[in-house]
Protein backbone atom coordinates (compact mmCIF):
# COMPACT_ATOMS: atom_id res chain seq x y z
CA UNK A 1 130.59 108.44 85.78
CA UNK A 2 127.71 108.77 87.93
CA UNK A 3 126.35 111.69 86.43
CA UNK A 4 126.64 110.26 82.81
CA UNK A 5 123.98 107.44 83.52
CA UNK A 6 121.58 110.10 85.47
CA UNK A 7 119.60 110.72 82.46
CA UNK A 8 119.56 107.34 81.26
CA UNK A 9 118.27 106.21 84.94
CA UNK A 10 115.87 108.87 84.52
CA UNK A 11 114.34 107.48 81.38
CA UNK A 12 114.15 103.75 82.25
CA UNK A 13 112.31 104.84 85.62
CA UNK A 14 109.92 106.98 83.79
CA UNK A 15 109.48 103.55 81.54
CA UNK A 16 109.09 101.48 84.15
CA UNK A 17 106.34 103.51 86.41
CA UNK A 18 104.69 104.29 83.49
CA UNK A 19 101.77 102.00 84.56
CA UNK A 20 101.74 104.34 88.17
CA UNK A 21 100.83 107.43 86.62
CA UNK A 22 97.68 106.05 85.56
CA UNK A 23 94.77 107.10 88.62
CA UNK A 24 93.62 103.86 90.08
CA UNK A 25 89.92 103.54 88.64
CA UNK A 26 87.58 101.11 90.68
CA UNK A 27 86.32 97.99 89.64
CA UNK A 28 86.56 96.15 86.26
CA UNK A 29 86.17 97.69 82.88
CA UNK A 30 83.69 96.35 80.06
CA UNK A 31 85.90 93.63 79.46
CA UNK A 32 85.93 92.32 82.95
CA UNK A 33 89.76 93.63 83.49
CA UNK A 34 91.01 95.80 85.56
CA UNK A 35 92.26 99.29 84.73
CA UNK A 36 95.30 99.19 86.00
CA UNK A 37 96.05 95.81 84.54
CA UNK A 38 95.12 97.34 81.21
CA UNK A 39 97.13 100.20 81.47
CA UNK A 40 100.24 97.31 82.74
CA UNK A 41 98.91 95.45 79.41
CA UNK A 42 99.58 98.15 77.18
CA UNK A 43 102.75 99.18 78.75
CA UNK A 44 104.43 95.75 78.43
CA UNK A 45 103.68 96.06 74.81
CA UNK A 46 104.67 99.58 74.23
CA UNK A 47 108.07 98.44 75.92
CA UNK A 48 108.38 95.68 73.67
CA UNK A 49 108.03 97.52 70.55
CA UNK A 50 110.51 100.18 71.82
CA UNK A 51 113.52 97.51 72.66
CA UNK A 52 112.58 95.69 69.49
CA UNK A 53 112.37 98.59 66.76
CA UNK A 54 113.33 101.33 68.25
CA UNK A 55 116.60 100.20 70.31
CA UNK A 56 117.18 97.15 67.81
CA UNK A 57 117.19 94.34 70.58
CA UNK A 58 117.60 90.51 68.75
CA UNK A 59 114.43 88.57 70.42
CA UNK A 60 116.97 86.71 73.21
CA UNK A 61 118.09 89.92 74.32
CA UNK A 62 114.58 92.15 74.52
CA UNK A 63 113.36 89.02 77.08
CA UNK A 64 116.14 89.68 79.10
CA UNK A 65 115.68 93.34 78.99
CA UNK A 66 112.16 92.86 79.69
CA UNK A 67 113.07 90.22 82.67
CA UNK A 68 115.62 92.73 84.30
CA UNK A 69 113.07 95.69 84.15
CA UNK A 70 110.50 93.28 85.83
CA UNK A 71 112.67 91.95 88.59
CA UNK A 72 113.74 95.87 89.09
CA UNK A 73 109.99 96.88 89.10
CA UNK A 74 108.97 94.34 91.50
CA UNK A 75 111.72 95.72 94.39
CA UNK A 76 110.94 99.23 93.09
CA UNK A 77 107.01 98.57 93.99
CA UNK A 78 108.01 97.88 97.80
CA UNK A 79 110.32 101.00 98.07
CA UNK A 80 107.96 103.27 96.78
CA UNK A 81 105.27 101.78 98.93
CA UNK A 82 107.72 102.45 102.01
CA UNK A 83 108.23 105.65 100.45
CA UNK A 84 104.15 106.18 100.87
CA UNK A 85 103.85 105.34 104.22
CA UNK A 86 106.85 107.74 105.21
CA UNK A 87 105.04 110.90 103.35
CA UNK A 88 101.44 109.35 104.94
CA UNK A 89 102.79 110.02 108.22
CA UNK A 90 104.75 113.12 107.76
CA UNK A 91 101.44 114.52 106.30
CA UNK A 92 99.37 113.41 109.43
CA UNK A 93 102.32 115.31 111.95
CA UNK A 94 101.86 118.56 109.31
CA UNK A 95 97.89 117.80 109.32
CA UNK A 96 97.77 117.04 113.38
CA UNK A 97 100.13 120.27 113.35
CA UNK A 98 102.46 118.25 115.93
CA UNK A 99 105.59 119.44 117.81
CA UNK A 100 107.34 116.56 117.91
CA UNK A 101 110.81 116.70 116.25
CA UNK A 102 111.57 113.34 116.70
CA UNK A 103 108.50 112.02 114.94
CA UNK A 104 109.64 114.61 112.18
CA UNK A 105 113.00 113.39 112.24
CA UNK A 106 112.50 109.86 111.95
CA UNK A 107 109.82 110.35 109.24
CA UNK A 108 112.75 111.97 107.03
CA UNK A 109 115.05 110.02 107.71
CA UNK A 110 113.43 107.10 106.95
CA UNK A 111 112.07 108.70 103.62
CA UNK A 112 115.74 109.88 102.14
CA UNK A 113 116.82 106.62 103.00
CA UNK A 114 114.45 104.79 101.19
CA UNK A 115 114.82 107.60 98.35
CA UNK A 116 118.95 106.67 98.34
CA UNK A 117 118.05 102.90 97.86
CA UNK A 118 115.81 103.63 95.25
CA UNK A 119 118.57 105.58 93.50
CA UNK A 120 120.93 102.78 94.18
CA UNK A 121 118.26 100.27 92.60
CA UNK A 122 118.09 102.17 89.55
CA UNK A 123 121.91 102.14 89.45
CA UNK A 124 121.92 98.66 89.70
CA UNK A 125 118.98 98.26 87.15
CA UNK A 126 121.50 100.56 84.90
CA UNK A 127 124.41 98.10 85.18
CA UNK A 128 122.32 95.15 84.87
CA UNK A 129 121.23 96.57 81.59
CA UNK A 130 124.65 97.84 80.22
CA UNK A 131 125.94 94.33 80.54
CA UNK A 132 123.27 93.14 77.78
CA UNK A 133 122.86 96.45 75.84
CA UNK A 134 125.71 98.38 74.04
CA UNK A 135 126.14 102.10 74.45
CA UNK A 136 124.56 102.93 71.31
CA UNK A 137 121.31 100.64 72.19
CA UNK A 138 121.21 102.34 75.84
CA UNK A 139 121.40 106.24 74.23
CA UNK A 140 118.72 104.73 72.35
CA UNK A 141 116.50 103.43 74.77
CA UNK A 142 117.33 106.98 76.37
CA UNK A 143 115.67 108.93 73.47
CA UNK A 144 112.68 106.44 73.40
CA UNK A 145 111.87 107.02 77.13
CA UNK A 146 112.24 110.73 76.83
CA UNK A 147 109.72 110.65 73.67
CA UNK A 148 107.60 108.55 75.58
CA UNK A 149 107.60 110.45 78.97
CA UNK A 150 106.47 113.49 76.59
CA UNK A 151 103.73 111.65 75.13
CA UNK A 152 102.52 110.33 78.54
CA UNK A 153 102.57 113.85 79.85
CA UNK A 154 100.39 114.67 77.10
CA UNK A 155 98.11 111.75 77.68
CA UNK A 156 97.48 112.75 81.33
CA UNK A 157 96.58 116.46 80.47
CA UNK A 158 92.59 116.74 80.97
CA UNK A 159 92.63 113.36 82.72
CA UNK A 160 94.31 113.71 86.08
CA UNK A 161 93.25 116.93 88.94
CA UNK A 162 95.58 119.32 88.62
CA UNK A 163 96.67 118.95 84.77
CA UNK A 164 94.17 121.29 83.38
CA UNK A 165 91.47 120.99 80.74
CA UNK A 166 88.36 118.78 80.43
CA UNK A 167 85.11 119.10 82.49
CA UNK A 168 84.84 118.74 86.06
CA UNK A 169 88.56 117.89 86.30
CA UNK A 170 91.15 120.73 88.37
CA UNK A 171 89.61 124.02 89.12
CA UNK A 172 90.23 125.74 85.67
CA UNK A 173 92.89 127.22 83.55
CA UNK A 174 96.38 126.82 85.36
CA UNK A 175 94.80 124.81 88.07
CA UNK A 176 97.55 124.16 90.87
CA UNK A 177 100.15 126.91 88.56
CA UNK A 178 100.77 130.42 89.44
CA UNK A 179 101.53 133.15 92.15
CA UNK A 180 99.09 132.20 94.81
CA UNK A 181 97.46 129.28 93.64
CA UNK A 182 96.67 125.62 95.15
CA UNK A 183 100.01 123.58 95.95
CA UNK A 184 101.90 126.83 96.75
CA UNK A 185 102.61 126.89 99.66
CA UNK A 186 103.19 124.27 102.40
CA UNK A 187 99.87 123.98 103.29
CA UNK A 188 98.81 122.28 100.05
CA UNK A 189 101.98 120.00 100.33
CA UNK A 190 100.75 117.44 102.34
């Protein structure tokens, strides 16, 4: 049974940090808003459109959907911050090019622990979910968030370092890809 909701938990997380794979942008756009708050803006609304028309969620039960994904999202935000400071410091022991195994050990432990209660937040997120959606509307909601993971891979191509294309953004064609190039080894992984 745990296996079976895997890529259904996959789908809903890529849903919910949508808004995270935006790069932060300083300061406030034309319209005095942030970016990021934008790109949250437009997320909330893409959301809503996929529980309404897509999965076929009545009104009563897309606001709940939308109110569990939000109460997930808000714990989700402090793991993966955790999750940040663990990789922060493992890169400075890689960077500082330290011999001490306990500061290694503690550093990973302390990141695959926060990276199990993530999982186990998601699970919970899943059953939360289940008890307001039927199978059909969660296999659903599974093809939606696959379609739009897709489409925000596409989106980021050109617009990120490291995805390739556009001026002045990665280091050319396959930027980051191939036998020998940046992020190959474990130099360029922290």
């Amino acid at each position: 049974m745990k296996h079976a909701r895997t890529p259904l938990l996959l789908a809903i997380g890529f849903l919910l940090f949508a808004p995270g794979l935006a790069p932060a942008q300083p300061g406030p756009g034309p319209d005095g808003e942030c970016p990021n708050t934008q790109v949250q803006n437009r997320f909330q609304q893409a959301r809503a459109k996929v529980l309404r028309e897509h999965v076929g969620l009545d009104e009563e039960t897309a606001v709940q959907a939308e109110q569990i994904m939000d109460d997930f999202m808000t714990k989700r935000r402090e793991l993966h911050a955790t999750m940040r400071e663990y990789r922060e410091e493992l890169r400075a022991l890689v960077q500082a090019d330290s011999d001490d195994q306990g500061a290694y050990a503690k550093a990973l432990e302390g990141l695959t622990d926060t990276q199990d209660k993530l999982y186990k937040l998601r699970l919970d997120e899943m059953d939360a979910l289940s008890a307001i959606m039927t199978p059909k509307q969660q296999t659903k909601l599974l093809g939606a968030m696959q379609a739009m993971r897709r489409r925000g891979g596409k989106a980021l191509r050109g617009r990120r370092p490291g995805y390739g294309g556009g001026p002045g953004y990665g280091g050319g064609p396959g930027y980051g890809r191939g036998p020998g190039g940046p992020g190959m080894g474990w130099d360029g992984a922290w």
